[in-house]
Protein backbone atom coordinates (compact mmCIF):
# COMPACT_ATOMS: atom_id res chain seq x y z
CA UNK A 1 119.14 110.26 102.88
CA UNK A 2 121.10 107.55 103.03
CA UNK A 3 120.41 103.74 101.94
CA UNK A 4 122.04 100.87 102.25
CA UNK A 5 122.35 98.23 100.01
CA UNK A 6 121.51 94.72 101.80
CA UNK A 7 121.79 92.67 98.15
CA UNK A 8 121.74 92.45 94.62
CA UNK A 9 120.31 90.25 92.02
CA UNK A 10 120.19 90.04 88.44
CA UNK A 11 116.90 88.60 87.21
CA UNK A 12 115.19 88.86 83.64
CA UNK A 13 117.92 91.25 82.63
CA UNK A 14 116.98 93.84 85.43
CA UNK A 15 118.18 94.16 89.00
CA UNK A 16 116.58 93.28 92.36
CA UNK A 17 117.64 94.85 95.37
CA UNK A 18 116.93 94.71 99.04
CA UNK A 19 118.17 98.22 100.69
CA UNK A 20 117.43 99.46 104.03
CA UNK A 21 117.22 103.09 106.01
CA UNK A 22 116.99 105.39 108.81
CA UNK A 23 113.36 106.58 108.61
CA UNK A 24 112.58 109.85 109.98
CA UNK A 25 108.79 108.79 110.32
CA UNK A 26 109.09 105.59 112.21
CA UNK A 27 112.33 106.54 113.96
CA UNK A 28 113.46 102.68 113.17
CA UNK A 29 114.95 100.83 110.50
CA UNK A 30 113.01 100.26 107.75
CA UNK A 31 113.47 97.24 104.72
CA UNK A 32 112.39 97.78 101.46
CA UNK A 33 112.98 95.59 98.10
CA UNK A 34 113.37 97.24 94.58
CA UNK A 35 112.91 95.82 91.26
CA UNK A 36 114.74 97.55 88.34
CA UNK A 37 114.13 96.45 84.75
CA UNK A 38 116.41 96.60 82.07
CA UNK A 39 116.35 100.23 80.06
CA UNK A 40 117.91 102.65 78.46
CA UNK A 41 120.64 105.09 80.29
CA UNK A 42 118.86 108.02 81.34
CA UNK A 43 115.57 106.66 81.07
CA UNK A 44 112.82 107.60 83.82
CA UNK A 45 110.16 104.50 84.09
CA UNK A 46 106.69 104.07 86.22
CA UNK A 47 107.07 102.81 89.23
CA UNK A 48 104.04 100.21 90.82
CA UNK A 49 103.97 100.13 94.69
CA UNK A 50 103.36 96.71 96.39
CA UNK A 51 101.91 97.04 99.78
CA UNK A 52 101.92 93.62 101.61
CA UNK A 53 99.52 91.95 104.26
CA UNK A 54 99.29 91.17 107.60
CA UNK A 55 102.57 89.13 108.62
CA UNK A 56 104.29 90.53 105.91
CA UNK A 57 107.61 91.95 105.32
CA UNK A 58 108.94 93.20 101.92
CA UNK A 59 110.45 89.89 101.77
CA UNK A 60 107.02 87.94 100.97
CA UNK A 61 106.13 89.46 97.64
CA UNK A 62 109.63 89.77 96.99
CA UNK A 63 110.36 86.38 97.04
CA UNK A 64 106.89 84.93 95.92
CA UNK A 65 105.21 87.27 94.16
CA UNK A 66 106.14 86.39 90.17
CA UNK A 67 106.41 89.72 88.95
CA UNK A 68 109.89 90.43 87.80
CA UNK A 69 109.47 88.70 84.34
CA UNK A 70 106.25 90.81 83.50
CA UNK A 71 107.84 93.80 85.04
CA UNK A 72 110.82 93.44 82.73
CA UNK A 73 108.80 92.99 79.48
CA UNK A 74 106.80 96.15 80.57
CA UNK A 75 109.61 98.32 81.91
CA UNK A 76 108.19 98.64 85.03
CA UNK A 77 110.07 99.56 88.41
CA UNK A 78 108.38 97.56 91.49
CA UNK A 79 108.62 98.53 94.88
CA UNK A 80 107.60 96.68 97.79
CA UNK A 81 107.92 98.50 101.49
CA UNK A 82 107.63 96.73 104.78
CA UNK A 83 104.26 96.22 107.15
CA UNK A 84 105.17 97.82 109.86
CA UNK A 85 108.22 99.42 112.04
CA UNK A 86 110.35 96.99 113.76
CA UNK A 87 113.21 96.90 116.47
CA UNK A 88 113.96 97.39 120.12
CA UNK A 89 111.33 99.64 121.70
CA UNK A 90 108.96 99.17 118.89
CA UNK A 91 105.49 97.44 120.98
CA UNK A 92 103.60 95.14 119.08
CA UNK A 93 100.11 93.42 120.35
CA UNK A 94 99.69 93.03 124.05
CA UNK A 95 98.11 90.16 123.14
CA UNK A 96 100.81 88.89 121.09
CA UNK A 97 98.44 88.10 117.98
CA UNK A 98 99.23 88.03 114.32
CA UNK A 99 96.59 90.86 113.15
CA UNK A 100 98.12 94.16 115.04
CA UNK A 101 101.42 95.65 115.93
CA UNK A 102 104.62 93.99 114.54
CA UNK A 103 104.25 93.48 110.99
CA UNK A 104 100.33 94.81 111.25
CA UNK A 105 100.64 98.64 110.76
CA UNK A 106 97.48 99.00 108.58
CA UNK A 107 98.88 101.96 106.56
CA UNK A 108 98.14 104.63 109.11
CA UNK A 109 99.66 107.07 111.52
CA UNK A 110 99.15 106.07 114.78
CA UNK A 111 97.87 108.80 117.39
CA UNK A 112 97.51 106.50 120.26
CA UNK A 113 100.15 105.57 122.87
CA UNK A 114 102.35 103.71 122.98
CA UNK A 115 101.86 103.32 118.64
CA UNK A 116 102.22 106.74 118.02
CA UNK A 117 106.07 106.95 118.03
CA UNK A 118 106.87 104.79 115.53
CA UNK A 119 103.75 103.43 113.74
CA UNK A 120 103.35 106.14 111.09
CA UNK A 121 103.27 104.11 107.65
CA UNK A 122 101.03 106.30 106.34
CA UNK A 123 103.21 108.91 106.13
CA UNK A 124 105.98 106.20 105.89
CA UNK A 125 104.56 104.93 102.30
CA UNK A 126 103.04 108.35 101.12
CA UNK A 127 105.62 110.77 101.69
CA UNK A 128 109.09 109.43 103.15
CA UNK A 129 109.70 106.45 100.71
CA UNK A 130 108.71 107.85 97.70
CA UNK A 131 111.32 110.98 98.19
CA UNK A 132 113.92 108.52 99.23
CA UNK A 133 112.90 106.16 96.01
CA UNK A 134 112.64 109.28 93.66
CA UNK A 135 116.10 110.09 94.70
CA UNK A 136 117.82 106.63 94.16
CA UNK A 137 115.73 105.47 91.64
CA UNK A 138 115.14 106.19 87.95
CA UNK A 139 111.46 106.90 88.46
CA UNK A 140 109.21 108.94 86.29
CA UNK A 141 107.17 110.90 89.51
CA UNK A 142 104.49 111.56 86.94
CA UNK A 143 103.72 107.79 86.55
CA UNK A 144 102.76 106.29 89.73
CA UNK A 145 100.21 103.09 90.49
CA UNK A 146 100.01 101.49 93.30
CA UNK A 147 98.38 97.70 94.38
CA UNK A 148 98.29 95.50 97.79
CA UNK A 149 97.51 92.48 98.94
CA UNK A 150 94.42 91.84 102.18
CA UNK A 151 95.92 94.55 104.71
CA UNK A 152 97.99 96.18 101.68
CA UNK A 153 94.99 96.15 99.45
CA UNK A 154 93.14 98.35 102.30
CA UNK A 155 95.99 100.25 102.33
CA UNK A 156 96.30 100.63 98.41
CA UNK A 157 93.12 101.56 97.93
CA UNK A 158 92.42 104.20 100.56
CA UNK A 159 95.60 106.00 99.07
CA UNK A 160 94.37 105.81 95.87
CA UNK A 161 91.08 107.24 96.37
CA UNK A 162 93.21 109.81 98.76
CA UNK A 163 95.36 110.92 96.39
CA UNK A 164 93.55 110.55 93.39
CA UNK A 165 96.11 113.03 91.32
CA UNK A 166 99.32 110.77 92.15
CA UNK A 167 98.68 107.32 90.92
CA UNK A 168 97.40 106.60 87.29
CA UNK A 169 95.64 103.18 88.80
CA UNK A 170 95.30 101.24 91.64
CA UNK A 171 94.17 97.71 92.28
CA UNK A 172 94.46 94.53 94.87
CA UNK A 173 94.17 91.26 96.09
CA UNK A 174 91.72 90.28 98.67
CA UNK A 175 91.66 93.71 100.20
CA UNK A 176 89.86 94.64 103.54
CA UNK A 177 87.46 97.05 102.25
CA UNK A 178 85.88 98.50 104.60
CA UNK A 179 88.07 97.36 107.83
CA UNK A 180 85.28 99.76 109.93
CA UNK A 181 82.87 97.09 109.49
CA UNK A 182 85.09 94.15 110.14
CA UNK A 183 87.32 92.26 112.98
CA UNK A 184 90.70 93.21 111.98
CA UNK A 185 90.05 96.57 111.12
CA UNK A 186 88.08 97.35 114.17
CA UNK A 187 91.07 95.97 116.27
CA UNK A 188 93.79 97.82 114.34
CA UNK A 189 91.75 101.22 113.81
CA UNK A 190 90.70 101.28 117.53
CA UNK A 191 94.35 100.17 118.71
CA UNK A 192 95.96 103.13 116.46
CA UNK A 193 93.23 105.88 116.00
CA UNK A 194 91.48 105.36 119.00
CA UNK A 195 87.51 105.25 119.79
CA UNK A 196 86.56 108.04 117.84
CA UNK A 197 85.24 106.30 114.69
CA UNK A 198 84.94 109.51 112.75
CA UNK A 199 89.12 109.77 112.62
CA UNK A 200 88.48 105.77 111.04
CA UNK A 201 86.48 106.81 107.87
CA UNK A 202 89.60 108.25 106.23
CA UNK A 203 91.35 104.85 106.03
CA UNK A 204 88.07 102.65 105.28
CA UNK A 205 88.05 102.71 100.98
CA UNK A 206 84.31 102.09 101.42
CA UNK A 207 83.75 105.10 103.90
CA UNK A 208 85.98 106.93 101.91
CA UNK A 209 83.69 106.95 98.99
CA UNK A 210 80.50 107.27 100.43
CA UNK A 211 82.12 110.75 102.01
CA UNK A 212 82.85 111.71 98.48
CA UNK A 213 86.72 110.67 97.41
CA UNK A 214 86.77 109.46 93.70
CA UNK A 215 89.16 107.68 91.58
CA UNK A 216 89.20 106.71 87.76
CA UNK A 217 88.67 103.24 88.19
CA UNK A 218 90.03 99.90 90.18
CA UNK A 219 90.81 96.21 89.49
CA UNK A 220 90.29 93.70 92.64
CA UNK A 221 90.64 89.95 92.08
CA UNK A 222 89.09 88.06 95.51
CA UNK A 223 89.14 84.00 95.50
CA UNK A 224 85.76 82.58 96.14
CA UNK A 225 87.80 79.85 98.98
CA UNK A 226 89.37 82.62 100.44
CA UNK A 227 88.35 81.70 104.29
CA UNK A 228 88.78 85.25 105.05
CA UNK A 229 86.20 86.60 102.51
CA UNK A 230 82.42 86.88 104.11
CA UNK A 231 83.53 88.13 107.43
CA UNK A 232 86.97 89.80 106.96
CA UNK A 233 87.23 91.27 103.54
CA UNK A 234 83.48 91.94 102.40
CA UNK A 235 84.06 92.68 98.50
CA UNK A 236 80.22 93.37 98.03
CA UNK A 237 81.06 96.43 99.74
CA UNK A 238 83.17 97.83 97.84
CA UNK A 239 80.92 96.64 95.14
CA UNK A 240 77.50 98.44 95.87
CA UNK A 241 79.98 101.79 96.97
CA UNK A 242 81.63 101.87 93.59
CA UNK A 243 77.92 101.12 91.98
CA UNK A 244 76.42 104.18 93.85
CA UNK A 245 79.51 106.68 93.09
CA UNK A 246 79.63 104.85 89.90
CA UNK A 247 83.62 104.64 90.19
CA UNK A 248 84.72 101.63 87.64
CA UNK A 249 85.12 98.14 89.69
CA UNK A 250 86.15 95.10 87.82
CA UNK A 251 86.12 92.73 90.36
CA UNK A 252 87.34 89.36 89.89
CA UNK A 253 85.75 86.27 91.91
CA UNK A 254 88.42 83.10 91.14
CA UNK A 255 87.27 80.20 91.61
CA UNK A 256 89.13 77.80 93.78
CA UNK A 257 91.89 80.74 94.78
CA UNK A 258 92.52 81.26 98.40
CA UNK A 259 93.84 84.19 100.47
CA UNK A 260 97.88 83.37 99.22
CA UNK A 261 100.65 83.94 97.05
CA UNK A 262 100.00 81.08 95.03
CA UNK A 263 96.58 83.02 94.32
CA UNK A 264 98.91 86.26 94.43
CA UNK A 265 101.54 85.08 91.36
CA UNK A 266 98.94 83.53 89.50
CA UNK A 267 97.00 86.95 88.68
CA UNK A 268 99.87 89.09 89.39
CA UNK A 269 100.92 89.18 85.72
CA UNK A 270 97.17 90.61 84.50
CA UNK A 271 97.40 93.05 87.18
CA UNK A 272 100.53 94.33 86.15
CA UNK A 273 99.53 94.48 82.35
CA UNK A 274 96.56 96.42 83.46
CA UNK A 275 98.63 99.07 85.62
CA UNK A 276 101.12 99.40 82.65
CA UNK A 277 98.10 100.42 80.28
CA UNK A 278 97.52 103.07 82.62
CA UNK A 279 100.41 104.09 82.71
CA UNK A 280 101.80 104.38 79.69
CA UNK A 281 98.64 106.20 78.24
């Protein structure tokens, strides 16, 4: 497969990239950033997958997200995939609106029309990137975590508890928990999916668990003047469903924090000292 390089940058003794591909599940052009730490020739490291928010590229965390020094120190490869597919052809929101289509993909594979073409991120983040980053990469496939940020926290989560076997931990920022329950995730699950709420429960963390899916344990940091949190994001959720499969939640309430990446790169540095415990056990 090939990849292109877009840039390079040297920062805290490691590399950052931007590269970009052909991808087979989108059938578009697809951005993704890459941050290599210094190490040893030969060396295979973790690798800690970033998935971003609604209005996100790669570029966002990328550029704002204050993790390359801890990553460094730790020795941890960061990757950070785009939202959603983009390009001529690709439709976004009929309505033209911020919280579906273009840059709003929700980490599933769209069955609807006219989605279904190219909005498969799902299989996008779960599947096609991690083969193309396992071959270009000096990742250690054995020691995987992954973390997100509102939309990307969703997303983080439900392929966590999903694929319980592949990633060592798993946490987020302000993620939608249970986007069955609430405005952007009815939108986006009804826009992709369809009516059929039973084909929603495999991408709502909350459903998810109360249907059985397990995972050792999660880390989710919310800030309490977040203007998204009672009616969009809905952390006690996830909170009483973690209590009743008793799953380990340490969840976070920050005072004063809102729903950005100056919230984002202030905790990003605990989160990733709490993934690289994990996995380097």
């Amino acid at each position: 497969m090939t990849v292109e390089t877009v840039s390079l940058n040297r920062s805290h003794g490691g590399t950052q990239g931007v590269y970009k591909h052909v991808s087979r599940e989108t059938r578009t052009g697809m951005t993704f950033s890459v941050y290599v730490p210094p190490h040893p020739d030969g060396a295979k490291l973790p690798v800690v997958w970033y998935l971003s928010g609604l209005t996100c590229t790669h570029a966002n965390v990328t550029e704002k997200g204050e993790y390359r020094k801890a990553c460094a120190e730790l020795g941890l490869i960061f990757v950070a995939p785009d939202t959603s597919p983009r390009g001529e052809g690709v439709p976004g929101d009929p309505a033209a609106s911020y919280d579906f289509g273009l840059g709003a993909g929700f980490y599933v594979d769209a069955t609807q029309a006219p989605f279904a073409q190219h909005y498969r991120m799902w299989s996008y983040v779960t599947q096609e990137l991690p083969e193309l980053i396992s071959g270009h990469f000096a990742v250690d496939p054995n020691r995987q975590s992954i973390l997100g940020h509102s939309m990307g926290g969703h997303g983080a989560l439900t392929i966590a508890l999903r694929h319980p076997d592949r990633y060592r931990a798993a946490s987020a920022f302000s993620p939608i928990v249970a986007p069955s329950q609430v405005p952007w995730g009815i939108k986006a699950l009804g826009g992709y999916l369809g009516s059929a709420r039973e084909a929603w429960r495999k991408h709502d963390a909350v459903a998810l668990i109360e249907d059985g899916a397990r995972f050792s344990g999660f880390l989710v940091d919310v800030g309490d003047a977040d203007l998204f949190l009672t009616d969009q994001l809905r952390p006690e959720l996830l909170q009483r469903a973690c209590a009743q499969a008793a799953i380990p939640l340490e969840l976070r309430r920050q005072g004063g924090y809102d729903h950005s990446y100056y919230f984002i790169s202030t905790f990003m540095e605990d989160h990733l000292r709490w993934h690289a415990a994990r996995l380097k056990a």
